[in-house]
Each structure stands twice: as C-alpha cells, then as structure tokens.
N, C-alpha and C. Protein backbone atom coordinates (compact mmCIF):
# COMPACT_ATOMS: atom_id res chain seq x y z
N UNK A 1 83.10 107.94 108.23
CA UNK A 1 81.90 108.63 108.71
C UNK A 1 80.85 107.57 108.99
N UNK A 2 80.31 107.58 110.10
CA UNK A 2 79.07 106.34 110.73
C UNK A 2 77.77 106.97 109.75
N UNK A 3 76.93 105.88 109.89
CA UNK A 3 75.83 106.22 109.36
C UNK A 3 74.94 107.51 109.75
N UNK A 4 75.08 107.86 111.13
CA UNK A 4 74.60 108.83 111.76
C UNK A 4 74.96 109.71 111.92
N UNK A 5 76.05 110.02 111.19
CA UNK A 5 76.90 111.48 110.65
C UNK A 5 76.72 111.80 109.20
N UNK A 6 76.04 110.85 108.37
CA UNK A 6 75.83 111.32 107.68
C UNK A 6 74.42 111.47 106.94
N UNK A 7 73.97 111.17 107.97
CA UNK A 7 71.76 111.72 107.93
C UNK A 7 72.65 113.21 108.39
N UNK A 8 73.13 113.69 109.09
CA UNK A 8 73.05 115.01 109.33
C UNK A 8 73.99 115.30 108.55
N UNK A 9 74.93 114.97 107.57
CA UNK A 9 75.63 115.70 106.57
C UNK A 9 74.97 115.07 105.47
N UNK A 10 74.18 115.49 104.82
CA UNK A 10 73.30 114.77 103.63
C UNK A 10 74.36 115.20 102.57
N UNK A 11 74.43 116.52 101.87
CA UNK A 11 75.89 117.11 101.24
C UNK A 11 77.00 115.94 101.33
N UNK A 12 77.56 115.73 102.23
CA UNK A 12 78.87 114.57 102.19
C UNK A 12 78.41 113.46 102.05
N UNK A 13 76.86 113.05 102.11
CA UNK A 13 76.74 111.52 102.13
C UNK A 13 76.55 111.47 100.59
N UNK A 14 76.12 112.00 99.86
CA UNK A 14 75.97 112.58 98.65
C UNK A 14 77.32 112.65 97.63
N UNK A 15 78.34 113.32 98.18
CA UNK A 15 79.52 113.28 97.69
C UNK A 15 80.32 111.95 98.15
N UNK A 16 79.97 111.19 99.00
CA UNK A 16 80.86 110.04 98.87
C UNK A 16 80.13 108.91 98.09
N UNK A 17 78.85 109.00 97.80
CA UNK A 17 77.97 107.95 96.83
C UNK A 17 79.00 108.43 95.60
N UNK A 18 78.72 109.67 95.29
CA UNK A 18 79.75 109.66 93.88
C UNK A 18 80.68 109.73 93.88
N UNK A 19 81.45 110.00 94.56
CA UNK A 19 83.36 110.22 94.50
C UNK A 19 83.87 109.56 95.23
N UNK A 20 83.17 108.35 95.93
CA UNK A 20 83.70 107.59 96.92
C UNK A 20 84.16 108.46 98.34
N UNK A 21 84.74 107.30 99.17
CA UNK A 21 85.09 108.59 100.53
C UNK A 21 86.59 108.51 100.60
N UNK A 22 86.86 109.97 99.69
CA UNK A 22 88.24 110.40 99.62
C UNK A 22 89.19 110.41 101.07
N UNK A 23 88.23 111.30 102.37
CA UNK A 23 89.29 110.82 103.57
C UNK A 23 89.79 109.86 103.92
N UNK A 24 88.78 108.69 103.85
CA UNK A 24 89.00 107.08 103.81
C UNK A 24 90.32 106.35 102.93
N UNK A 25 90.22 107.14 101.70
CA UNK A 25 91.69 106.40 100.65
C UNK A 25 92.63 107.11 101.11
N UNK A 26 92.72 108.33 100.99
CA UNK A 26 93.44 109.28 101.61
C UNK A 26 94.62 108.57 102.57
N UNK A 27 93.72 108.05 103.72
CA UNK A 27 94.15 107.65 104.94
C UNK A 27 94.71 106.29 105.02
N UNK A 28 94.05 105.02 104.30
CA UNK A 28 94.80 104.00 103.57
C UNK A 28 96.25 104.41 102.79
N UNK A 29 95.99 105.21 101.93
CA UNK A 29 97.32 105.20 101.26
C UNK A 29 98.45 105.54 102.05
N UNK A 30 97.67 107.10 103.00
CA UNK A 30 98.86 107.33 103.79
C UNK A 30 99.65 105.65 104.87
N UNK A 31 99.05 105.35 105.37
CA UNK A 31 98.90 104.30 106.56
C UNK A 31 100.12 103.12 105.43
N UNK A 32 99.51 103.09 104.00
CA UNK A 32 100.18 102.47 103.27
C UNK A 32 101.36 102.47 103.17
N UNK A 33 101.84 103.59 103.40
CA UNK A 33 102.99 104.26 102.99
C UNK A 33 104.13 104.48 104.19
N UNK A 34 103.18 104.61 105.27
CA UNK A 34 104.23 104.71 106.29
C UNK A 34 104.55 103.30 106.50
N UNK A 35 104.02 101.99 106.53
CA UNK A 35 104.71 100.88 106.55
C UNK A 35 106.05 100.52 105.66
N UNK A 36 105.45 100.91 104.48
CA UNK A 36 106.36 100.22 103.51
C UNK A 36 107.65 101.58 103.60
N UNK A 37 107.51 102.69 104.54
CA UNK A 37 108.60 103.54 104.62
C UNK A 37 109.41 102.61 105.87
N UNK A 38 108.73 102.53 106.25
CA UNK A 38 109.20 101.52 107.49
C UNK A 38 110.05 100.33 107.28
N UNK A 39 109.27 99.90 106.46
CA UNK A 39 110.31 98.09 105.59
C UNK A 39 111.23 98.81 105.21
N UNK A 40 111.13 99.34 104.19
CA UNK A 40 112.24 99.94 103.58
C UNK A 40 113.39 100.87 103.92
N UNK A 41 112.88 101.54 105.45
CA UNK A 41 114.35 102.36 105.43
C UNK A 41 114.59 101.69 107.05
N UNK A 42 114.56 100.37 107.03
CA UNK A 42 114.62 99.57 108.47
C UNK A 42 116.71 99.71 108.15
N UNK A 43 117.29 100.12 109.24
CA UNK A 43 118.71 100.15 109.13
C UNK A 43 118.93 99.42 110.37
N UNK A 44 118.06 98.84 111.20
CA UNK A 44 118.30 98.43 112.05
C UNK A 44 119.66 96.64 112.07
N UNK A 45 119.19 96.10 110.86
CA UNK A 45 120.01 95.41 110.65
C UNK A 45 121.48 95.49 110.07
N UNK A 46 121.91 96.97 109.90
CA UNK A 46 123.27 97.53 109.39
C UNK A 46 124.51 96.90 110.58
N UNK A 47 124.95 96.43 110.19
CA UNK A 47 126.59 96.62 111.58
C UNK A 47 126.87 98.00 111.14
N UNK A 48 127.06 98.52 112.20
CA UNK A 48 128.27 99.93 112.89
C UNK A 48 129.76 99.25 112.65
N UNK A 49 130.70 99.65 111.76
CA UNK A 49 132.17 99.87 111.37
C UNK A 49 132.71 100.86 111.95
N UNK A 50 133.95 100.39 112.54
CA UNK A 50 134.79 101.36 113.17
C UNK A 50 135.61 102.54 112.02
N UNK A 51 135.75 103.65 112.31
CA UNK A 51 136.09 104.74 111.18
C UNK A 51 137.62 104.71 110.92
C-alpha cells in the first residue's frame, strides 16, 4: 500500500503500524514458496527409460 492509500485508509494504516502488513508477508511467503516448489520438483533433469 503507497503512502497515499493510506491517508485515505487511516483504519489499515493503523492496523499495519500494529500487526505489520499481513498482505505484504502473505505474498513473500507465497512467492517463497513457489520457487523453492520449483527447485524442488524440477524433473527436468530425469532421463526418460524405455518400459
């Protein structure tokens, strides 16, 4: 949220002084997570075996 979204949301500027800005971690963790889903389920380096 810019500074100028939150002169007009005084309420949310209020709640992120104390609880920090939950959409913000929220969105890190997610972002976090899809990388390291990424490292981790990379199969791209598997060889294909004939059946």
């Amino acid at each position: 949220m810019s500074p100028a979204d939150s002169a007009e949301a005084p309420i949310y500027a209020d709640l992120v002084e104390e609880r920090g800005d939950v959409p913000a971690a929220a969105r890190q963790a997610a972002e976090e997570t899809l990388r390291e889903a990424d490292r981790v389920l990379d199969f791209s380096t598997l060889e294909v075996t004939a059946a």
